[in-house]
Protein backbone atom coordinates (compact mmCIF):
# COMPACT_ATOMS: atom_id res chain seq x y z
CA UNK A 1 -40.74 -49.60 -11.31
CA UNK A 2 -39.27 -51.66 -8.44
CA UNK A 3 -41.30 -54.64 -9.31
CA UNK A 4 -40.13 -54.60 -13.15
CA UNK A 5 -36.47 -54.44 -12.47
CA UNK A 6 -35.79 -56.19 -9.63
CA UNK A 7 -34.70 -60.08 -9.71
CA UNK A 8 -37.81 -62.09 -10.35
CA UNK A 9 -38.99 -60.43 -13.43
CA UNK A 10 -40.45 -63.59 -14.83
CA UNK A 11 -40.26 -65.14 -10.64
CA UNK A 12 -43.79 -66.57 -11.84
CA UNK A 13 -42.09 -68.77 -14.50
CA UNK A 14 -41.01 -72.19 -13.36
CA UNK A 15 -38.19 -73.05 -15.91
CA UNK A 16 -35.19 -75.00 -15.88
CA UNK A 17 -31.84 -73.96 -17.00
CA UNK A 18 -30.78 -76.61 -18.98
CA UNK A 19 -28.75 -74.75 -21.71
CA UNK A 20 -28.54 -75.48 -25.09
CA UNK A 21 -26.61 -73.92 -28.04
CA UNK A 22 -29.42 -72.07 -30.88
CA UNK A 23 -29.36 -70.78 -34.13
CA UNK A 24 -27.52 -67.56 -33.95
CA UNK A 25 -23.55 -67.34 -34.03
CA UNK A 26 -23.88 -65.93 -30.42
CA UNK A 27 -25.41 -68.50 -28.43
CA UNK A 28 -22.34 -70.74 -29.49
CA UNK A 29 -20.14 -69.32 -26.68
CA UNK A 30 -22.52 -67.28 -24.64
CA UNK A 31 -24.78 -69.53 -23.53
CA UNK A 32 -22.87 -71.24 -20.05
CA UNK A 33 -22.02 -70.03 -16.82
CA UNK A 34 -20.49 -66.90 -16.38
CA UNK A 35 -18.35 -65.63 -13.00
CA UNK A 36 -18.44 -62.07 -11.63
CA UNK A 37 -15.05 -60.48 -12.15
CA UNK A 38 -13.35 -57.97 -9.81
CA UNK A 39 -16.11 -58.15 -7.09
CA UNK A 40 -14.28 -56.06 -4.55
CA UNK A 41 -14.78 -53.10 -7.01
CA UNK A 42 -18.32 -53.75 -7.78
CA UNK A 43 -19.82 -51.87 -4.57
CA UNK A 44 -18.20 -48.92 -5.73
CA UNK A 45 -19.09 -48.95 -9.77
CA UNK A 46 -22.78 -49.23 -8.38
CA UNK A 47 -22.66 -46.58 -6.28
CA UNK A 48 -21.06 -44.33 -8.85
CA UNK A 49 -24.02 -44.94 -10.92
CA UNK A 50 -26.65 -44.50 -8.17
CA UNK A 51 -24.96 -41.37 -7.32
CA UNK A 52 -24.41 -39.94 -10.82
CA UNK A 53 -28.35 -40.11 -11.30
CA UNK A 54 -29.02 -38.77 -7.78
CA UNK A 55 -27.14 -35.61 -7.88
CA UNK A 56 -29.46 -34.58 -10.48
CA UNK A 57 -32.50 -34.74 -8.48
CA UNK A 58 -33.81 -32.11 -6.42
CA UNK A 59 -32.30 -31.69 -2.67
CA UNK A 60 -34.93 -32.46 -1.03
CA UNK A 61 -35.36 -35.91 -3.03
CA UNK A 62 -32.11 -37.50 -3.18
CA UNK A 63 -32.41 -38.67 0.36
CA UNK A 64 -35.22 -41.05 -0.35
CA UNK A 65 -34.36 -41.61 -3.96
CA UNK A 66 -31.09 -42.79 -3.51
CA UNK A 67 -31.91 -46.04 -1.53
CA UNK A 68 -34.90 -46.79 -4.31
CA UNK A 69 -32.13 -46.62 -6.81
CA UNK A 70 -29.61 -48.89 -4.62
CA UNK A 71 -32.06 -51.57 -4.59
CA UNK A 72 -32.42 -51.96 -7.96
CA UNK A 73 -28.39 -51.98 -8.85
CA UNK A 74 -28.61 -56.04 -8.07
CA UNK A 75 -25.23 -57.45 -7.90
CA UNK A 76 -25.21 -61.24 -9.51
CA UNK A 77 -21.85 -63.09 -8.70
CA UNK A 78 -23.21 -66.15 -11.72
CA UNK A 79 -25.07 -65.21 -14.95
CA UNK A 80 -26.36 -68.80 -16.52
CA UNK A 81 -27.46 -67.81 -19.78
CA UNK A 82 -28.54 -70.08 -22.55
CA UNK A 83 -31.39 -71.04 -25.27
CA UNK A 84 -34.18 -73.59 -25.16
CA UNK A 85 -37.43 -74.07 -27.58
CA UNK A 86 -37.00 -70.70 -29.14
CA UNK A 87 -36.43 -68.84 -25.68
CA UNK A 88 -33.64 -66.93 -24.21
CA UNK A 89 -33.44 -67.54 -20.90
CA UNK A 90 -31.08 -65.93 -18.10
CA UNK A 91 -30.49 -66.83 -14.28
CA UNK A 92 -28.66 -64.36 -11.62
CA UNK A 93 -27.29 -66.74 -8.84
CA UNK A 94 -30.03 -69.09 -7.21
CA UNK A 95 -32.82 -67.14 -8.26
CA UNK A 96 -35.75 -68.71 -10.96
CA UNK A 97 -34.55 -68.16 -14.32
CA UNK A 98 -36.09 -65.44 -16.32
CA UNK A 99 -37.20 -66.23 -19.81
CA UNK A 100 -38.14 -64.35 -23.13
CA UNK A 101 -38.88 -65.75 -26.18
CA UNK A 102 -36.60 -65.26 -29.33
CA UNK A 103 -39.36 -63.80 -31.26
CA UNK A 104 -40.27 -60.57 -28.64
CA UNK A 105 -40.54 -57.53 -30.42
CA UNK A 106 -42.31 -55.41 -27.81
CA UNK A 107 -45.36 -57.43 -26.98
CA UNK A 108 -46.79 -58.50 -23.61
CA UNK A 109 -44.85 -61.39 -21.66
CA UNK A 110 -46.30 -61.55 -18.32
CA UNK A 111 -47.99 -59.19 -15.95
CA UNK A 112 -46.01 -58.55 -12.42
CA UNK A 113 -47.08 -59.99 -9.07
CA UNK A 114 -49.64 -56.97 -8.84
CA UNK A 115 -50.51 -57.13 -12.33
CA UNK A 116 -48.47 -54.54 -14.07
CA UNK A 117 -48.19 -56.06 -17.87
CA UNK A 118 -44.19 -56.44 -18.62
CA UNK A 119 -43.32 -56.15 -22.58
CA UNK A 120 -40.61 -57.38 -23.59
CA UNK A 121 -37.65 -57.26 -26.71
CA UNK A 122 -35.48 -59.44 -27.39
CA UNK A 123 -32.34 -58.72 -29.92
CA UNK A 124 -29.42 -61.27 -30.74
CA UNK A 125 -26.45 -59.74 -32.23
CA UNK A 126 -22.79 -61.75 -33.65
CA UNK A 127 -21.20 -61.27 -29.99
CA UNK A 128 -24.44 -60.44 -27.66
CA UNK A 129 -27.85 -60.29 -26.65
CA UNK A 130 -30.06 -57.66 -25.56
CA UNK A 131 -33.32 -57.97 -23.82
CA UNK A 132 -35.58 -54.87 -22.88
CA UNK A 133 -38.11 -55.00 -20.37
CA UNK A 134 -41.10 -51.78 -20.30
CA UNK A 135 -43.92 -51.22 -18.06
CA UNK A 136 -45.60 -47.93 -17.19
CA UNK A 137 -42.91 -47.88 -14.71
CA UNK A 138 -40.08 -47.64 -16.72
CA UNK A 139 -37.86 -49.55 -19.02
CA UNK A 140 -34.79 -52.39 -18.36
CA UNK A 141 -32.27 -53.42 -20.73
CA UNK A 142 -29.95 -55.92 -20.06
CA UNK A 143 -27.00 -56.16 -22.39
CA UNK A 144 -24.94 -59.55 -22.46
CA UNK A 145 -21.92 -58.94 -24.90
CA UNK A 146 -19.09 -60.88 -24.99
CA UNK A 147 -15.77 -59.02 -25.86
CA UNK A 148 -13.23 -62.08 -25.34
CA UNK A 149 -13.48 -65.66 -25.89
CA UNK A 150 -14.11 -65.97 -21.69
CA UNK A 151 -14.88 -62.63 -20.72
CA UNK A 152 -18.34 -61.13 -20.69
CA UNK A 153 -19.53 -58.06 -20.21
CA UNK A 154 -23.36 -57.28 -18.71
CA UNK A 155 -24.77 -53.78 -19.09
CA UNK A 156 -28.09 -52.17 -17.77
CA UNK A 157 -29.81 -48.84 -18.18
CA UNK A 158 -32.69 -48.14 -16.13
CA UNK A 159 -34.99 -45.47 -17.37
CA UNK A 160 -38.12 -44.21 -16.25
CA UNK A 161 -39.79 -41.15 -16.31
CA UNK A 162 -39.49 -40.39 -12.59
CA UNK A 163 -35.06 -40.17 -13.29
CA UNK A 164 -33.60 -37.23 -14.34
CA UNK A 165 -30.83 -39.39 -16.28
CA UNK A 166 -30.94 -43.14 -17.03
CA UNK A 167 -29.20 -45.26 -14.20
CA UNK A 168 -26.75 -47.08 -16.17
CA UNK A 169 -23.59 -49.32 -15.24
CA UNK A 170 -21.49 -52.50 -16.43
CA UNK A 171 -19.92 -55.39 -14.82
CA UNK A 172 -17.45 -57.97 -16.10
CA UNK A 173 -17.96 -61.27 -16.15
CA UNK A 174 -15.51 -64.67 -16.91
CA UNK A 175 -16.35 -68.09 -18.19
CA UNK A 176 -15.10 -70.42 -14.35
């Protein structure tokens, strides 16, 4: 599961963000950059999420289960999201954009860097987007939903079938 949710999900698509606007009533004002609100809290809504799926495991697992679970809580200071040829495409900081196209509904989009297939879903709704990502490893979905004109907030749950609960949490994000 650490290779599907980590950062480089699509890492072996080279892509460039130039954003557009598309077809649904979304895209108009979510595509952009978006700014990581209240960082100095961030550390801590993380670890309350890490830690509300650990104390469900067994004792003796926790220990080595709760550093698995803090790597994949990746903090992004700047979501670029945006459309391009039919393709949703999203970029955390510096890293290679990720991409999906607009028509996903569940089928293969890439295998992982040690050839794990990664389906993928993609959903536009009148103030969001949602994009799952499933392997046998588990299952990603990142939520995008905008609740102001410049705010944004980002969502993921994290299940698998190796987690007692789904690791779940939610940053907020502003238009700079």
């Amino acid at each position: 599961m650490n290779r599907l949710i980590g950062a480089g999900v699509c890492a072996g698509i080279m892509l460039s963000m130039t954003l557009s606007t598309g077809a649904n009533a979304s895209s108009n004002t979510l595509a952009g950059k978006w700014r990581l609100q209240d960082a100095s809290s961030t550390q801590a809504t993380l670890d309350e999420a890490v830690e509300n799926v650990a104390q469900e495991m067994n004792f003796f697992i926790r220990a080595l289960a709760r550093p698995v679970l803090k790597k994949q809580t990746q903090i992004c200071q700047q979501w670029s999201l945006g459309w391009q040829a039919e393709q949703f495409q999203w970029q955390c900081d510096d890293a290679i954009a990720d991409v999906i196209p607009t028509s996903a509904n569940g089928e293969v989009i890439k295998k992982d860097d040690e050839g794990i297939e990664i389906s993928g879903t993609y959903q536009s709704m009148s103030d969001g987007v949602v994009v799952v990502l499933t392997s046998e490893r588990g299952k990603r979905t990142n939520t995008w939903k905008q609740i102001s004109e410049n705010e944004l907030q980002f969502t993921v749950k994290l299940e698998s079938e190796k987690l007692p609960t789904p690791l779940t949490w939610s940053l907020t994000y502003k238009k700079p």
